[in-house]
C-alpha atoms as a PDB file:
ATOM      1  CA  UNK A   1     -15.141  41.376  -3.870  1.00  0.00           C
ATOM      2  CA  UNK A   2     -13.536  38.035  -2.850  1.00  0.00           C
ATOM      3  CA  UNK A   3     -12.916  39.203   0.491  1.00  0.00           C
ATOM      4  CA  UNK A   4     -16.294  40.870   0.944  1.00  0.00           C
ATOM      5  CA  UNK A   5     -18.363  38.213  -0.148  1.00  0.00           C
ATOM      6  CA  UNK A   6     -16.827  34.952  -0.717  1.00  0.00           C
ATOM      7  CA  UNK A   7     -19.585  32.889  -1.842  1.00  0.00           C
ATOM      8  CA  UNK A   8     -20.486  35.446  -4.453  1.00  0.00           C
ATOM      9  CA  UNK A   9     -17.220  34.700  -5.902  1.00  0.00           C
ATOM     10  CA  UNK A  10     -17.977  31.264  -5.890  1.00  0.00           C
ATOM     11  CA  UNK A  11     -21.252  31.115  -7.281  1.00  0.00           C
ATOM     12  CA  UNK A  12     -19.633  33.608 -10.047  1.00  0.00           C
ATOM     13  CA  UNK A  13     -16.920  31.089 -10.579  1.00  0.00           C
ATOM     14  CA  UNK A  14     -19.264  28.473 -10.743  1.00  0.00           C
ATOM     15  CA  UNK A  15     -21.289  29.606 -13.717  1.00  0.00           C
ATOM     16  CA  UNK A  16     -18.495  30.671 -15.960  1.00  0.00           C
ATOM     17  CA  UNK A  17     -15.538  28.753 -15.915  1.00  0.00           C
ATOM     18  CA  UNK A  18     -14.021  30.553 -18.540  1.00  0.00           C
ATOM     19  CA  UNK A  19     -13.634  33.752 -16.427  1.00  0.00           C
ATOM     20  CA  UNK A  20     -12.423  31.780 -13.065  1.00  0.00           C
ATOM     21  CA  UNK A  21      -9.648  29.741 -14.769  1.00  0.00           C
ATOM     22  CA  UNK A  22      -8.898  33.841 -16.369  1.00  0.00           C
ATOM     23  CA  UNK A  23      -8.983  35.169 -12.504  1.00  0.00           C
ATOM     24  CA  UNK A  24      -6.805  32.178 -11.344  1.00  0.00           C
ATOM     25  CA  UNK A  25      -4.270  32.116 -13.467  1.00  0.00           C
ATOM     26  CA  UNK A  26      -3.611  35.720 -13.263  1.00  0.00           C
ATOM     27  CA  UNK A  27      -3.904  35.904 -10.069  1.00  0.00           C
ATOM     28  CA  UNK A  28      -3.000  32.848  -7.477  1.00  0.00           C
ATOM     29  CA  UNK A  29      -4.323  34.937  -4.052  1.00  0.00           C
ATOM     30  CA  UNK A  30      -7.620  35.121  -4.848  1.00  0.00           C
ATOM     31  CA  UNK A  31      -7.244  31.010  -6.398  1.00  0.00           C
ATOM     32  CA  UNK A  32      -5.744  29.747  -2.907  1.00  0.00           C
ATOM     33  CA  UNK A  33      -8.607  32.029  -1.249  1.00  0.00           C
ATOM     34  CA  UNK A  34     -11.360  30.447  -3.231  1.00  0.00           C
ATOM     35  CA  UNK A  35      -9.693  26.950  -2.685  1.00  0.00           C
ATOM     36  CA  UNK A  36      -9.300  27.426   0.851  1.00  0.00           C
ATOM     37  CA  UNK A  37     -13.090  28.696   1.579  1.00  0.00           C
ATOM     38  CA  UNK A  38     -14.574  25.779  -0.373  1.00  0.00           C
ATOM     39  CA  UNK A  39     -12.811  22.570  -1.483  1.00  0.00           C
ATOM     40  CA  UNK A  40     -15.156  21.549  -3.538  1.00  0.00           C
ATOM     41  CA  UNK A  41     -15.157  24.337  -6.007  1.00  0.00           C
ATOM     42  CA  UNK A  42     -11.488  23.744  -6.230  1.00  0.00           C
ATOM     43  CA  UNK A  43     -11.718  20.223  -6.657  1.00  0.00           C
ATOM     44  CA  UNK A  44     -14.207  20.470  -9.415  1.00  0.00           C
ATOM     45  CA  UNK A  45     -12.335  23.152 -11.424  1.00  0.00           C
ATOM     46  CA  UNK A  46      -9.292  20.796 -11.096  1.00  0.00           C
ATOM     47  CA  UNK A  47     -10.834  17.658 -12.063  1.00  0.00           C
ATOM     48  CA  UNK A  48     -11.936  19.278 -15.031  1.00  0.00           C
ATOM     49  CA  UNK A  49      -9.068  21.430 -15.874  1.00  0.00           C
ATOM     50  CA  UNK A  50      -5.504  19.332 -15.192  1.00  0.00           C
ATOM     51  CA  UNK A  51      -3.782  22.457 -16.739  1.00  0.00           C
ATOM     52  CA  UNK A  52      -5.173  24.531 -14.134  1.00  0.00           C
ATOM     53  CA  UNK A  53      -4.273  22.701 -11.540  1.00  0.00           C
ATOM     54  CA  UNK A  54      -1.002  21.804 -12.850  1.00  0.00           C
ATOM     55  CA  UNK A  55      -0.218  25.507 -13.278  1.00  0.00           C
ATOM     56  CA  UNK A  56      -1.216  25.932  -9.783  1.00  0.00           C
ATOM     57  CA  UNK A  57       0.950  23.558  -7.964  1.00  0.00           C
ATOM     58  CA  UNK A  58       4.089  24.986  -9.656  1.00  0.00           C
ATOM     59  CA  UNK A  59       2.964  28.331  -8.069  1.00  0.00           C
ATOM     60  CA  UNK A  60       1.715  27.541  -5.264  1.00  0.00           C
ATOM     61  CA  UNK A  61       2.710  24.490  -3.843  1.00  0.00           C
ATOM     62  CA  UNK A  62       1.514  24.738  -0.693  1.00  0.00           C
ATOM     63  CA  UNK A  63      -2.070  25.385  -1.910  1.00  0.00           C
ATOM     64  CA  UNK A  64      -1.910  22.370  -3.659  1.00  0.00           C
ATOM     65  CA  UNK A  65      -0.290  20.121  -0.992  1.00  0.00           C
ATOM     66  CA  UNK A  66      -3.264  21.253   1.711  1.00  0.00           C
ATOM     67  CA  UNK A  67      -5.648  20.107  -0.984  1.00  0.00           C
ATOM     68  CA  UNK A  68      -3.982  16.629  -1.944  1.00  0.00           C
ATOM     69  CA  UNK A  69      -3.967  15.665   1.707  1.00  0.00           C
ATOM     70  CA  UNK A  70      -7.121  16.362   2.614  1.00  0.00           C
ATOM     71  CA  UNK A  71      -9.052  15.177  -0.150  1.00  0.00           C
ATOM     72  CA  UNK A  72      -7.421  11.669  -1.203  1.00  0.00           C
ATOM     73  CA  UNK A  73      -9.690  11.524  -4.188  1.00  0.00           C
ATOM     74  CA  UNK A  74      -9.058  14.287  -5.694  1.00  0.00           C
ATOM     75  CA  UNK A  75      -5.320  13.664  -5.146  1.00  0.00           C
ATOM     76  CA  UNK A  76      -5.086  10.031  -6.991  1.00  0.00           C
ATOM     77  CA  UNK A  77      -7.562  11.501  -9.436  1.00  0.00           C
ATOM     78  CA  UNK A  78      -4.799  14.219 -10.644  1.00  0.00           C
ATOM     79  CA  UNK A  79      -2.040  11.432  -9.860  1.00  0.00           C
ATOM     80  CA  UNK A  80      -3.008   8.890 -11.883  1.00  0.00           C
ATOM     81  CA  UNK A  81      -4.419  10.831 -15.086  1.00  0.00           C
ATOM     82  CA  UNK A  82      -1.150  13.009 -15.212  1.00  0.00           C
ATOM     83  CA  UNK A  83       2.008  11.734 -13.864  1.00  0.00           C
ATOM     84  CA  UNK A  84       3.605  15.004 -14.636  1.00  0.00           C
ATOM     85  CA  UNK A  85       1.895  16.401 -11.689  1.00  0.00           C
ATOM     86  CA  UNK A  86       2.547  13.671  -9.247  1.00  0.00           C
ATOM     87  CA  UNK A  87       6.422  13.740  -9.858  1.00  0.00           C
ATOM     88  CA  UNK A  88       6.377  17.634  -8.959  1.00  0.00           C
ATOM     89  CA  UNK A  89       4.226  17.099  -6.160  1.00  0.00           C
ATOM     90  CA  UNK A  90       5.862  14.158  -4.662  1.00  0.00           C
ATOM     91  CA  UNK A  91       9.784  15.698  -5.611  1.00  0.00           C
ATOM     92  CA  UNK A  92       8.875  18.949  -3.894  1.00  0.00           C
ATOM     93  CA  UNK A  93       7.039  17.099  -0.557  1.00  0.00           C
ATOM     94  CA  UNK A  94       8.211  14.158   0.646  1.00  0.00           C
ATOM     95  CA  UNK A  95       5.890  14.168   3.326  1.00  0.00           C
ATOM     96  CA  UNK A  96       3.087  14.442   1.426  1.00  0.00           C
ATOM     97  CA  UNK A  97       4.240  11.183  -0.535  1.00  0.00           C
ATOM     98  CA  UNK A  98       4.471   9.152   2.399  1.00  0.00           C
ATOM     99  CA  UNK A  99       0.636   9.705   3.076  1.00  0.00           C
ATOM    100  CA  UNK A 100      -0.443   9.494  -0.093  1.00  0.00           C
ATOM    101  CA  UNK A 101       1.131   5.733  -0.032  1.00  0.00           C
ATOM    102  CA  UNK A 102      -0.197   5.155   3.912  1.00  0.00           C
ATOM    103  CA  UNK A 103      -3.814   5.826   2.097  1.00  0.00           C
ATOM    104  CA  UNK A 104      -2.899   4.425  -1.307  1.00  0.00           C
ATOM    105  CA  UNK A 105      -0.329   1.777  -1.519  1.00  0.00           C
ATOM    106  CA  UNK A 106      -1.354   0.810  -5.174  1.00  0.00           C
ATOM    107  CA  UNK A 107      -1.497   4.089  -6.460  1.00  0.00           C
ATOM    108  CA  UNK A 108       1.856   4.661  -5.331  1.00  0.00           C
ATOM    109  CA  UNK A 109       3.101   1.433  -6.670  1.00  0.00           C
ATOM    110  CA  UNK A 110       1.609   2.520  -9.903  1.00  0.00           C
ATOM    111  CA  UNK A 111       3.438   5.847 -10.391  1.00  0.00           C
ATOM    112  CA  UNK A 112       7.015   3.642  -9.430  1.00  0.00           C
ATOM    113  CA  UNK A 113       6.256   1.690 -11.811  1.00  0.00           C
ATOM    114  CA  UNK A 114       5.564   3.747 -14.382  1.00  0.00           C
ATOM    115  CA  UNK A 115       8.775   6.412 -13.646  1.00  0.00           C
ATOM    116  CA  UNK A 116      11.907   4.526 -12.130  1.00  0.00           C
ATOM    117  CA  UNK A 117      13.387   7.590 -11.838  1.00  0.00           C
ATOM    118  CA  UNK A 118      10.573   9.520  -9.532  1.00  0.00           C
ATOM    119  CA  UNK A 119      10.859   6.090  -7.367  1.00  0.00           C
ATOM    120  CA  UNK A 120      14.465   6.159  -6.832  1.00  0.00           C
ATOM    121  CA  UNK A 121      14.583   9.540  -6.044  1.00  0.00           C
ATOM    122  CA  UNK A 122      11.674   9.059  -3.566  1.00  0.00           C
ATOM    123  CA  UNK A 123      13.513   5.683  -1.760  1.00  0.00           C
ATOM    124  CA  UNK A 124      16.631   6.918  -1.736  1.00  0.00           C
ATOM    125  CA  UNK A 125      15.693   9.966   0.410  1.00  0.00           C
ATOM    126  CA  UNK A 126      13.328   8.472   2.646  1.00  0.00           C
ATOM    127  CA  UNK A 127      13.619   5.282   3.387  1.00  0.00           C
ATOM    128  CA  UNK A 128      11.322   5.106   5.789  1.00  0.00           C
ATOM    129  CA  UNK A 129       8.581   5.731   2.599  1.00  0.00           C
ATOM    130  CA  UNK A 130      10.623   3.097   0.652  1.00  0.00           C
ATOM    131  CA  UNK A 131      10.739   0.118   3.396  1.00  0.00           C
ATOM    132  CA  UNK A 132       6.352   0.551   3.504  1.00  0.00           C
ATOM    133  CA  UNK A 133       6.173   0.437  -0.312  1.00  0.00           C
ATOM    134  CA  UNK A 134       8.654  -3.004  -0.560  1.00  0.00           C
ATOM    135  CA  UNK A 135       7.094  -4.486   2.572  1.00  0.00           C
ATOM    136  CA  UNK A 136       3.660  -4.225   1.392  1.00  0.00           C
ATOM    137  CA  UNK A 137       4.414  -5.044  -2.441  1.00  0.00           C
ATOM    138  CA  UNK A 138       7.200  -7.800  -3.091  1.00  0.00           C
ATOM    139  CA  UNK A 139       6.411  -7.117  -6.820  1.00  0.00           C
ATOM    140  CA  UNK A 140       7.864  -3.431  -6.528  1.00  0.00           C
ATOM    141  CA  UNK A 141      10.860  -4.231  -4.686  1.00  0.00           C
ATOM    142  CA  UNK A 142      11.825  -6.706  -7.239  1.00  0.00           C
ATOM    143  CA  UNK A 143      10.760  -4.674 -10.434  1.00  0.00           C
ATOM    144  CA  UNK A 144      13.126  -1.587  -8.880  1.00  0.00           C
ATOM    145  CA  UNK A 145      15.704  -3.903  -8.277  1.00  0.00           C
ATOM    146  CA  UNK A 146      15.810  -5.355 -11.545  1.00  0.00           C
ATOM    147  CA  UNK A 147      16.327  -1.543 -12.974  1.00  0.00           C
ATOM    148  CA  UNK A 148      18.649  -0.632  -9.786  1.00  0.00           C
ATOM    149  CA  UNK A 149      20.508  -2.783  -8.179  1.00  0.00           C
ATOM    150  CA  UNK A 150      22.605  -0.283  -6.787  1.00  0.00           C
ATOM    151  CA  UNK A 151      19.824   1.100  -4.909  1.00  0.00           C
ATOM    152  CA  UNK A 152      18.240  -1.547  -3.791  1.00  0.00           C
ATOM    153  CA  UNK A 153      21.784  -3.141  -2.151  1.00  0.00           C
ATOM    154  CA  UNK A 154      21.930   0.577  -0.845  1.00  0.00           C
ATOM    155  CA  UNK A 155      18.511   0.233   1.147  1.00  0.00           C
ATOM    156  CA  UNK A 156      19.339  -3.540   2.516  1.00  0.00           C
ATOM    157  CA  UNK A 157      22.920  -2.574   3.773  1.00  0.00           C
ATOM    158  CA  UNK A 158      21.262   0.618   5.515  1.00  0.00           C
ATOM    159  CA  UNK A 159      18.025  -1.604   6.977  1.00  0.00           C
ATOM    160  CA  UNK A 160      18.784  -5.052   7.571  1.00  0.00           C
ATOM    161  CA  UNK A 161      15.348  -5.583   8.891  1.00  0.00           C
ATOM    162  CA  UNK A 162      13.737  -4.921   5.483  1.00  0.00           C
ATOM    163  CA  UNK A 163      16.485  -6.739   3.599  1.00  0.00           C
ATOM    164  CA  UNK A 164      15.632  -9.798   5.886  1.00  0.00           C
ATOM    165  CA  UNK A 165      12.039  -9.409   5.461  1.00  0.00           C
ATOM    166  CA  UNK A 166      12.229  -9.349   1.489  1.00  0.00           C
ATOM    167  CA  UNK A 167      14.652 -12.045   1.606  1.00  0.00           C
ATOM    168  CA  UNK A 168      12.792 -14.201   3.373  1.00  0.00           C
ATOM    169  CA  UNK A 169       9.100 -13.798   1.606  1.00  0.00           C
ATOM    170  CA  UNK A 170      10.887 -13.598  -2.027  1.00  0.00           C
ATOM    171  CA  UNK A 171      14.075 -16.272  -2.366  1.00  0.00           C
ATOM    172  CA  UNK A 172      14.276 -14.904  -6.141  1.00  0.00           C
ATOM    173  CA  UNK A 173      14.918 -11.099  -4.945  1.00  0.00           C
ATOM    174  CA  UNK A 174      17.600 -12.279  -2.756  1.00  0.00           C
ATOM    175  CA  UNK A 175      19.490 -14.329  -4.860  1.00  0.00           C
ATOM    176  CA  UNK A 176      19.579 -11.386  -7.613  1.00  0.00           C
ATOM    177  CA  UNK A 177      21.128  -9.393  -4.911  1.00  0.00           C
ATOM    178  CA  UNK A 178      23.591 -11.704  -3.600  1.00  0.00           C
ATOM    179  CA  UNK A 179      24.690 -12.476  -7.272  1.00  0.00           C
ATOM    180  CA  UNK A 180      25.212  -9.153  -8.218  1.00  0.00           C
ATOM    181  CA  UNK A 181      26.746  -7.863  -5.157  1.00  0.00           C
ATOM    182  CA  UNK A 182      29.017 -10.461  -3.404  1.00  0.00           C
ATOM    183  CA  UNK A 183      30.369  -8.322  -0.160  1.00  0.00           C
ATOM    184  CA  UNK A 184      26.450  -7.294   0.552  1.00  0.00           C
ATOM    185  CA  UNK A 185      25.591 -11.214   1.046  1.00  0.00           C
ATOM    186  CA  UNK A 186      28.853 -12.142   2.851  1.00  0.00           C
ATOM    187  CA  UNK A 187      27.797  -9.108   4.985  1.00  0.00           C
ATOM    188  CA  UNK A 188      24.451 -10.354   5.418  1.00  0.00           C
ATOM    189  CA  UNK A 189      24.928 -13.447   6.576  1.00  0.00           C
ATOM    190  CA  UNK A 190      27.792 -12.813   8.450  1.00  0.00           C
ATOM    191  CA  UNK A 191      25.529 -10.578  11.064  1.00  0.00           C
ATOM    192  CA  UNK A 192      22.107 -12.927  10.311  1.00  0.00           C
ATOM    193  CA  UNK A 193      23.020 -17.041  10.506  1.00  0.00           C
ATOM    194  CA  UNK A 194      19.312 -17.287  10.384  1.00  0.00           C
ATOM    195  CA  UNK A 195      19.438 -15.860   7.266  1.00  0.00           C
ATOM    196  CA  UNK A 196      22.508 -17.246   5.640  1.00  0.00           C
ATOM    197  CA  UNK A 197      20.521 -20.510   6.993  1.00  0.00           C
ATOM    198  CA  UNK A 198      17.269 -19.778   4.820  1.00  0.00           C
ATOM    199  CA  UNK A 199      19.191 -18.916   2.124  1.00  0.00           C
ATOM    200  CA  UNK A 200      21.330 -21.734   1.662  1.00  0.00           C
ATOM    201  CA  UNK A 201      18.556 -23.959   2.468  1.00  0.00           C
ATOM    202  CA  UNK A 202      16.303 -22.941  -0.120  1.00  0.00           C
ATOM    203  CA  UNK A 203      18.772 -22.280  -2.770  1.00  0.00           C
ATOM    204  CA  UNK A 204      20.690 -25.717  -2.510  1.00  0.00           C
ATOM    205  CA  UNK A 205      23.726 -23.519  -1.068  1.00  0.00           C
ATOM    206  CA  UNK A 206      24.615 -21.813  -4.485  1.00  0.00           C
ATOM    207  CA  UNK A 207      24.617 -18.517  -2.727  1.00  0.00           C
ATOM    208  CA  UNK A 208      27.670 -18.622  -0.114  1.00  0.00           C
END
């Protein structure tokens, strides 16, 4: 019937929710067929069924990533009320991650805030994704690198433009990273004087 008449499905699935969260769950085809057809039934059945959707994006990934990306609402919607959901989206897709924070840098500083652990994994295997979160939001970089300094060192010794850019606009995240990890700040300013400059300047040379 799906195939044969599509929006008699819909209007179907419309009117009883009970018996189109039944036909999706058992059976993800015709879900990613009804999603695909019309967005917006599949945005409303999400918004007001999280298990739904969550169930869906574990089977069908995909499905879910088409969605996310191109319908940003929806997509911080389901992000911010279950973080759950985020962490599986952004763990399996990196590339849907790094649009999500092109289109929503706060959102995205929200969920690394709220799991260290999703963030790190996130940074550490993209850095591109990590260098736009810390350049836009000095207040991230600092609050990982409070909870990982390992990983933050890691991303400065492997982009020196970032490092220089964070260390310039925020003397307190530099000086927690020199302090904690003397061979990266030798290193630093041994390939940046213009840095080792600023720093010394502005700290009253108790770094080097």
């Amino acid at each position: 019937m799906t195939y044969k008449n599509p929006e008699h499905c819909y209007n179907l699935a419309y009117s009883n929710s009970e018996f189109c969260y039944h036909m999706t769950y058992s059976n993800p085809e015709f879900s990613y067929l009804l999603a695909y057809s019309n967005p917006e039934y599949c945005y409303n059945l999400a918004y007001s069924n999280q298990e739904f959707c969550y169930h869906m994006t574990y089977k069908n990934p995909e499905h879910c990533y088409n969605l996310a990306y191109s319908n940003s609402e929806f997509c911080y919607h389901m992000t911010h009320s279950n973080p759950e959901f985020s962490y599986l989206l952004a763990y399996n897709n990196p590339e849907y991650c790094y649009h999500l924070t092109y289109k929503k840098p706060e959102h995205c500083c929200n969920l690394a805030f709220s799991n260290p652990e999703f963030c790190y994994h996130m940074t550490y295997s993209n850095p591109e994704f990590s260098y736009l979160l810390a350049y836009n939001n000095p207040e991230y970089c600092y609050h990982l690198t409070y909870k990982k300094p390992e990983h933050c060192c890691n991303l400065a010794f492997s982009n020196p433009e970032f490092c220089y850019h964070m260390t310039h606009s925020n003397p307190e995240f530099s000086y927690l990273l020199a302090y904690s990890n003397p061979e990266y700040c030798y290193n630093l300013a041994y390939s940046n004087p213009e840095f080792c400059y600023h720093m010394t300047y502005s700290t009253s040379g108790i770094l080097l």
